[in-house]
Protein backbone atom coordinates (compact mmCIF):
# COMPACT_ATOMS: atom_id res chain seq x y z
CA UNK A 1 0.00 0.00 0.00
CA UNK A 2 2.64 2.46 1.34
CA UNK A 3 4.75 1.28 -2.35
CA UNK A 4 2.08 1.99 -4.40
CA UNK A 5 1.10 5.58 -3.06
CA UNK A 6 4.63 6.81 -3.19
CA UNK A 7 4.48 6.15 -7.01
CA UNK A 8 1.21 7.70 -7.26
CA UNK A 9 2.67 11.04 -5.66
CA UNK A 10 5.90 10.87 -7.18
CA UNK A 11 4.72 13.14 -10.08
CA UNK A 12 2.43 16.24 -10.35
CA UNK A 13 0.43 16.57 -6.72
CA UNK A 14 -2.31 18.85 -7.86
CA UNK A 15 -4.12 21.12 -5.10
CA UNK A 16 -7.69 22.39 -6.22
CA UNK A 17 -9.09 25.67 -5.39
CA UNK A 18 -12.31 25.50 -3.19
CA UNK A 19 -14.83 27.52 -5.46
CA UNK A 20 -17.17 29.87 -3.09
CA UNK A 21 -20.24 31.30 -4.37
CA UNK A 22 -21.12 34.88 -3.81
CA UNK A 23 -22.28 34.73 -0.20
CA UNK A 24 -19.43 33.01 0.29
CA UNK A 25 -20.73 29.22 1.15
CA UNK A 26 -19.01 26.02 -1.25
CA UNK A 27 -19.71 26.06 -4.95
CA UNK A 28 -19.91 22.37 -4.91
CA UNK A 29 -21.26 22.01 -8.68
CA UNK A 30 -17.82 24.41 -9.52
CA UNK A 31 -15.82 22.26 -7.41
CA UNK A 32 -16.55 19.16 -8.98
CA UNK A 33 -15.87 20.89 -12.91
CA UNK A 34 -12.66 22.03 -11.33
CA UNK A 35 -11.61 17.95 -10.03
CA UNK A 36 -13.16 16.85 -13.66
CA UNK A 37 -10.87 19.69 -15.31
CA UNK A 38 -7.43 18.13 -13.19
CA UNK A 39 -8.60 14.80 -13.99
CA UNK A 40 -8.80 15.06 -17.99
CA UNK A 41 -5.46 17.64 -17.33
CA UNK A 42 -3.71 14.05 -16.24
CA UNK A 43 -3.38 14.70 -12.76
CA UNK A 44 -3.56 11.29 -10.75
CA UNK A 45 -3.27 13.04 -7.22
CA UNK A 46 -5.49 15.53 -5.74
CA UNK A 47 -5.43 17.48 -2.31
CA UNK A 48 -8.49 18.87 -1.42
CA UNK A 49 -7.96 21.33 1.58
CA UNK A 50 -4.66 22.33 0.51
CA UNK A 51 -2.98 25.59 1.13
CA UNK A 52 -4.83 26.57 -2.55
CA UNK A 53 -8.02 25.17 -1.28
CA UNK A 54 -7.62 27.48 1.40
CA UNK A 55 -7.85 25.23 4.12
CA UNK A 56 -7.48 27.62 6.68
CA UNK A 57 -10.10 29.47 5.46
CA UNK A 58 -12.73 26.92 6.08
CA UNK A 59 -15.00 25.33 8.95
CA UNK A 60 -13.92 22.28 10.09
CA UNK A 61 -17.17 20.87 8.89
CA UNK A 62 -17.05 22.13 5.67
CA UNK A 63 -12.77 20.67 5.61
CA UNK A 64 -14.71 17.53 6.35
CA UNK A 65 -16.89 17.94 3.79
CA UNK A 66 -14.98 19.08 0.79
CA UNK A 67 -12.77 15.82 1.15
CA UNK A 68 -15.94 13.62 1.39
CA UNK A 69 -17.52 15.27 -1.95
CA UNK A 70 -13.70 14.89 -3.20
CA UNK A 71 -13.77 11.37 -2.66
CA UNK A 72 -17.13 10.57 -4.14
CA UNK A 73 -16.77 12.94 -7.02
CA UNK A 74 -13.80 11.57 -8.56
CA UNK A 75 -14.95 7.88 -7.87
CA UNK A 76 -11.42 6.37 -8.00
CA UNK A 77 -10.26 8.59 -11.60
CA UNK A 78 -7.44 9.66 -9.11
CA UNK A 79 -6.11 9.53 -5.75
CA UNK A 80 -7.98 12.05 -3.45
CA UNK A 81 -5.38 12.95 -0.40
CA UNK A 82 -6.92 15.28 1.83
CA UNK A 83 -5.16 17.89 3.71
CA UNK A 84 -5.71 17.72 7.70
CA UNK A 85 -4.26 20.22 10.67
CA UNK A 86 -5.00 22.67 13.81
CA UNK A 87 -4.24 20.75 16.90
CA UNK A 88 -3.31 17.11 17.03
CA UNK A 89 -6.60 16.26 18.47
CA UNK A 90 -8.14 18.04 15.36
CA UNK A 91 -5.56 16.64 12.98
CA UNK A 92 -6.26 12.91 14.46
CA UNK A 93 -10.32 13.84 13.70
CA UNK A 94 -9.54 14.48 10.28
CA UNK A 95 -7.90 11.79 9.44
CA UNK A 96 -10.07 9.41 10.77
CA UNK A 97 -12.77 10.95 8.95
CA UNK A 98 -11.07 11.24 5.35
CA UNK A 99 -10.08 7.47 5.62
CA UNK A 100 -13.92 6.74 6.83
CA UNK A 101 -14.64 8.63 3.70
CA UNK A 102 -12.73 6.23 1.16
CA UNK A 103 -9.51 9.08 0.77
CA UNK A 104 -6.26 7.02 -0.40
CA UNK A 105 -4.40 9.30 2.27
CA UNK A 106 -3.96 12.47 4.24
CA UNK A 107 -1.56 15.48 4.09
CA UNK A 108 -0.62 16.96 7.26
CA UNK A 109 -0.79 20.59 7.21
CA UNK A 110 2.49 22.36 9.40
CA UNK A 111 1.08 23.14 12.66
CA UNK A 112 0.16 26.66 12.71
CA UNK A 113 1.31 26.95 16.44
CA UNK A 114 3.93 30.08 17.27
CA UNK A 115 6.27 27.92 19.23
CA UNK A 116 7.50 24.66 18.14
CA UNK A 117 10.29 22.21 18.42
CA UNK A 118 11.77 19.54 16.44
CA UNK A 119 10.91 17.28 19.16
CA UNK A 120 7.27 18.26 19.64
CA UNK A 121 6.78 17.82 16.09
CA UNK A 122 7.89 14.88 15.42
CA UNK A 123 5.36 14.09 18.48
CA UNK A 124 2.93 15.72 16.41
CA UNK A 125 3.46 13.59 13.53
CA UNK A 126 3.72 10.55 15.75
CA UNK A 127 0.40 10.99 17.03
CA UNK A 128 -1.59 11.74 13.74
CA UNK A 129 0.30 8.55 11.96
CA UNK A 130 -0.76 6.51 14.86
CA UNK A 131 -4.47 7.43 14.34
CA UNK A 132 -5.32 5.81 10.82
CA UNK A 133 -3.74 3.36 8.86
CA UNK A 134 -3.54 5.99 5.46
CA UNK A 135 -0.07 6.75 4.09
CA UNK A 136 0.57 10.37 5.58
CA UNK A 137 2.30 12.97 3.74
CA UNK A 138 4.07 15.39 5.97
CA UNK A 139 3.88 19.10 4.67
CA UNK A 140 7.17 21.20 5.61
CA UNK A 141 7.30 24.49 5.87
CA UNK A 142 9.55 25.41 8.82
CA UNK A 143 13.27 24.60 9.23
CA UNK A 144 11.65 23.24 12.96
CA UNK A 145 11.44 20.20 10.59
CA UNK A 146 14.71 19.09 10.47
CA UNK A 147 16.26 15.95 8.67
CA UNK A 148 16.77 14.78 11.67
CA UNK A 149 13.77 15.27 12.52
CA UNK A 150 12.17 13.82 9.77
CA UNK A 151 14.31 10.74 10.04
CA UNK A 152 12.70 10.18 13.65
CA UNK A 153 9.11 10.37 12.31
CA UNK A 154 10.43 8.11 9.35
CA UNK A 155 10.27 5.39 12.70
CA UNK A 156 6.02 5.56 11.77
CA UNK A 157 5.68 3.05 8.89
CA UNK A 158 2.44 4.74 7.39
CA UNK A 159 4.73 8.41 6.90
CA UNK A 160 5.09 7.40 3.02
CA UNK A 161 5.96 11.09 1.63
CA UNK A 162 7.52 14.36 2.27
CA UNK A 163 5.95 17.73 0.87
CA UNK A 164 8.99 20.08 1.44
CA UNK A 165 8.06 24.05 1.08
CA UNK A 166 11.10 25.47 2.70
CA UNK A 167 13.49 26.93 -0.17
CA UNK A 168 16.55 25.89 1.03
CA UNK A 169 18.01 23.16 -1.19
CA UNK A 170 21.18 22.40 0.98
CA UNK A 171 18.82 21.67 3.47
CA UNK A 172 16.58 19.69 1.68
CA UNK A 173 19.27 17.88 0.41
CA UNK A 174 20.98 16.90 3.72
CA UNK A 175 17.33 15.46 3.85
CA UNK A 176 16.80 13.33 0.87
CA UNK A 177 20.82 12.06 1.59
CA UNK A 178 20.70 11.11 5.68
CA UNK A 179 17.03 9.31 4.76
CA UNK A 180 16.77 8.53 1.03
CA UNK A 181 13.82 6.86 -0.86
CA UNK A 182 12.09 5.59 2.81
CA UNK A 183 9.96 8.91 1.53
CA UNK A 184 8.87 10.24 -1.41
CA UNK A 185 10.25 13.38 -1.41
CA UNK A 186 8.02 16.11 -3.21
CA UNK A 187 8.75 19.77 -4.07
CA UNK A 188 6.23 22.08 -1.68
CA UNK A 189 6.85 24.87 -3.65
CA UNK A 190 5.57 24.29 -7.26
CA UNK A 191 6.89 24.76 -10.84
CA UNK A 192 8.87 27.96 -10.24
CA UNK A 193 11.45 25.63 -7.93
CA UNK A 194 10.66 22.03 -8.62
CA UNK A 195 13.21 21.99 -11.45
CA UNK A 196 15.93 22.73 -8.61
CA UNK A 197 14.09 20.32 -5.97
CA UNK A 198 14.65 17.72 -8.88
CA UNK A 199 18.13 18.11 -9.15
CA UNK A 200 18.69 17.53 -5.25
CA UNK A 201 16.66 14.33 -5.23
CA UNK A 202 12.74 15.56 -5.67
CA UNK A 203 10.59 12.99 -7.61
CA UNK A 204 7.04 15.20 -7.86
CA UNK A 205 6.10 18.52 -6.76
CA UNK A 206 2.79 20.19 -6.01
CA UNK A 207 1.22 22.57 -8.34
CA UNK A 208 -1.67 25.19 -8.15
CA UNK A 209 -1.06 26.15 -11.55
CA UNK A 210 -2.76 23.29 -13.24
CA UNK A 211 -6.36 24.61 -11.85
CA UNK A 212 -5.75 27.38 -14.90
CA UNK A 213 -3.39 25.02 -17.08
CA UNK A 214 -2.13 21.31 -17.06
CA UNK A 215 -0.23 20.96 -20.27
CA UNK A 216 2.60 23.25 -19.04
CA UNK A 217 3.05 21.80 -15.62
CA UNK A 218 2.98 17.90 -17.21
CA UNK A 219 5.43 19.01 -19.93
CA UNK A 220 7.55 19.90 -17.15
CA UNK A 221 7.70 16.82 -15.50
CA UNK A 222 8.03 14.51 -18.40
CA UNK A 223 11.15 16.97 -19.13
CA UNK A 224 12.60 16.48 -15.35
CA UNK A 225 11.92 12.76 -15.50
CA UNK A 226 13.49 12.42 -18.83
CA UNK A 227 16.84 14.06 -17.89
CA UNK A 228 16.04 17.36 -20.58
CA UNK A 229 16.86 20.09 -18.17
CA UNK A 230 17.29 22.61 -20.80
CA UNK A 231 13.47 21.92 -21.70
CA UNK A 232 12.59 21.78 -18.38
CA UNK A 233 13.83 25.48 -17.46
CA UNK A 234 12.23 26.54 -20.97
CA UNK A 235 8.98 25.89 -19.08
CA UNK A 236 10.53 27.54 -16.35
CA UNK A 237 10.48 30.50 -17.96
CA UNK A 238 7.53 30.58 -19.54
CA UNK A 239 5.56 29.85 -16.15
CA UNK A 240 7.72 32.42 -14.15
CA UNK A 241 5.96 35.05 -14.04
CA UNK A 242 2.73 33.69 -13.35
CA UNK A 243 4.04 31.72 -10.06
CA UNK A 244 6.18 35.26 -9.13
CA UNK A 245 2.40 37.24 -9.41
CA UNK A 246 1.06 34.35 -6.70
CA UNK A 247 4.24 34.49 -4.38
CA UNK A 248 3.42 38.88 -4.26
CA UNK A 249 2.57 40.27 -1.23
CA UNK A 250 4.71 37.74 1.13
CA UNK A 251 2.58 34.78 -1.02
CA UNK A 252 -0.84 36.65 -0.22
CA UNK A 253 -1.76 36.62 -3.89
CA UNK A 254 -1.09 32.70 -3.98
CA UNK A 255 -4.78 31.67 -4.72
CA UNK A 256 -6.23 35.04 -5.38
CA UNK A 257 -4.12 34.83 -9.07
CA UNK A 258 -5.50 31.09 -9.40
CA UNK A 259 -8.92 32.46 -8.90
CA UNK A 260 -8.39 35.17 -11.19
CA UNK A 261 -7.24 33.59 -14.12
CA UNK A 262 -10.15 30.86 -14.20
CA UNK A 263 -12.04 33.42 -13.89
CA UNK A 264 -11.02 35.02 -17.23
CA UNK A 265 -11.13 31.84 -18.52
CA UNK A 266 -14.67 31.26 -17.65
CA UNK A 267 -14.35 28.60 -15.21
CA UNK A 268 -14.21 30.50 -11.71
CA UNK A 269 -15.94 33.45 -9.78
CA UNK A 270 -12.71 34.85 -8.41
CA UNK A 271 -14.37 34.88 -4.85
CA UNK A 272 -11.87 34.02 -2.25
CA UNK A 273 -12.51 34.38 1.72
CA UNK A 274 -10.44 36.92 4.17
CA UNK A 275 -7.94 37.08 5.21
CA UNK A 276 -7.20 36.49 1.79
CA UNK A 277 -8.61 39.83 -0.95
CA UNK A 278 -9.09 40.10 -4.32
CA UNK A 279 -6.45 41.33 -6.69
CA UNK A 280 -5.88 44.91 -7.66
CA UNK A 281 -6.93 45.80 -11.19
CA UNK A 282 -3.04 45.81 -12.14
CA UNK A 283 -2.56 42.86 -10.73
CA UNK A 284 -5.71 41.78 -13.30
CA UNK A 285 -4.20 42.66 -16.04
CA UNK A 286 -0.66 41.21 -15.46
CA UNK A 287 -2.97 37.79 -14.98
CA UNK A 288 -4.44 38.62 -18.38
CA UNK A 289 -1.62 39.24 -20.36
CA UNK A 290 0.23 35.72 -19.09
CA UNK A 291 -2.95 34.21 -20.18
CA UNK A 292 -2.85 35.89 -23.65
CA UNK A 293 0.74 35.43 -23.85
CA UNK A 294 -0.09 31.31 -23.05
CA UNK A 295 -2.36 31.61 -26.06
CA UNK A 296 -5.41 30.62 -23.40
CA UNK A 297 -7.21 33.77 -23.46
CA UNK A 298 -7.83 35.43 -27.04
């Protein structure tokens, strides 16, 4: 089991957007074109309530219930891994419930908490692990999470998969060395670094980008897979400036430029909940000209 979900993350880990309608509740009929959309995009592996789903923006009965409509809505076309956090009480809740639900695993969300230690998190791990039987993927995004660290909680057999979102590649790499393939070690911090993850021992990496576009972000895998670095920073490139627009305002804009361009396209609303905003009407237009310049919008 653990096996066969690290091959089915070791690729393109796409995070959906939660659609809201304009009151602000779940656009469930949106959400479920925006799974079908990933799914004919190629994407085997989904994470509702991921940082793009804007996790923390939602109850904890509607976290519950995006992963269940998640699960049911793409009826085995991919694997549905649903994001989990808060408290370790919380986290341990939400896990139980996603594998309840039929989800082929959970992602476990940093803990938001102001002080932290290596060891406390790896207790933190220990005890969300030790409440379902799912493979876990952690989700990094504090150097509290140390290799070592991460070579402690590699002691829990159902940890199958790292999601590392801390830029620092000698880091990350002192990782991937002291613990090797035990995990599957995924780039955290999409396209605009995965090339670089790659090259210090990264086999898939998370994208937001493929809720506007999926050719781009598969062309870039089957380029880091295949060894063709040259056409994999091509792709770079072209992406760049799209994924610099979402990390804006200390990476406020993340999902508010997702929302934006599916909204030119036609597939979106734009409406995102505070504390994140909408974008400025500059910040518009730099979405729409990336969107001409992709040849999506005419």
């Amino acid at each position: 089991m653990i096996d066969r979900f690290k091959q089915a993350v070791a690729g393109i880990n796409a995070i959906p957007v939660t659609p809201f309608d304009e009151r602000g509740g779940i656009d469930y009929e949106a959400f479920g074109e925006t799974l079908d959309f990933l799914i004919r995009s190629g994407m085997e592996t989904v994470y509702p309530c991921g940082n793009t789903g804007e996790f923390y923006a939602l109850t904890l009965d509607e976290a519950k219930a995006v992963v269940s409509f998640a699960v049911r809505h793409a009826a085995g076309r991919a694997k549905v891994v649903a994001g989990i956090g808060y408290d370790e009480r919380t986290a341990a809740e939400l896990a139980r419930h996603a594998e309840a639900e039929g989800a082929d695993g959970v992602m476990v969300h940093q803990p938001v908490h102001p002080f932290m230690t290596d060891r406390g998190l790896v207790a933190y791990y220990r005890s969300v692990a030790r409440s379902v039987s799912l493979p876990l993927v952690l989700y990094v995004r504090s150097e509290s999470a140390t290799a070592e660290a991460l070579r402690e909680a590699a002691a829990e057999p159902n940890i199958a998969a790292v999601k590392y979102a801390v830029n620092d590649l000698p880091a990350f790499a002192k990782a991937v060395r002291l613990i090797g393939d035990r995990f599957a070690w995924i780039c955290g911090t999409a396209e605009k670094w995965a090339p670089f993850f790659f090259a210090a021992g990264a086999v898939g990496f998370t994208s937001g980008l493929v809720n506007v576009d999926g050719g781009r972000s598969v062309r870039m895998l089957e380029a880091l897979r295949e060894g063709r670095f040259g056409d994999a920073m091509a792709i770079w490139e072209d992406v760049r400036p799209f994924e610099e627009l979402r990390e804006a305002r200390r990476s406020g804009n993340n999902v508010s430029v997702v929302k934006e361009a599916m909204a030119q396209l036609g597939r979106s609303n734009g409406v995102v909940r505070p504390p994140i905003a909408p974008l400025l009407a500059e910040e518009k237009a730099q979405v729409r000209d990336i969107l001409r310049r992709w040849g999506l919008l005419a």
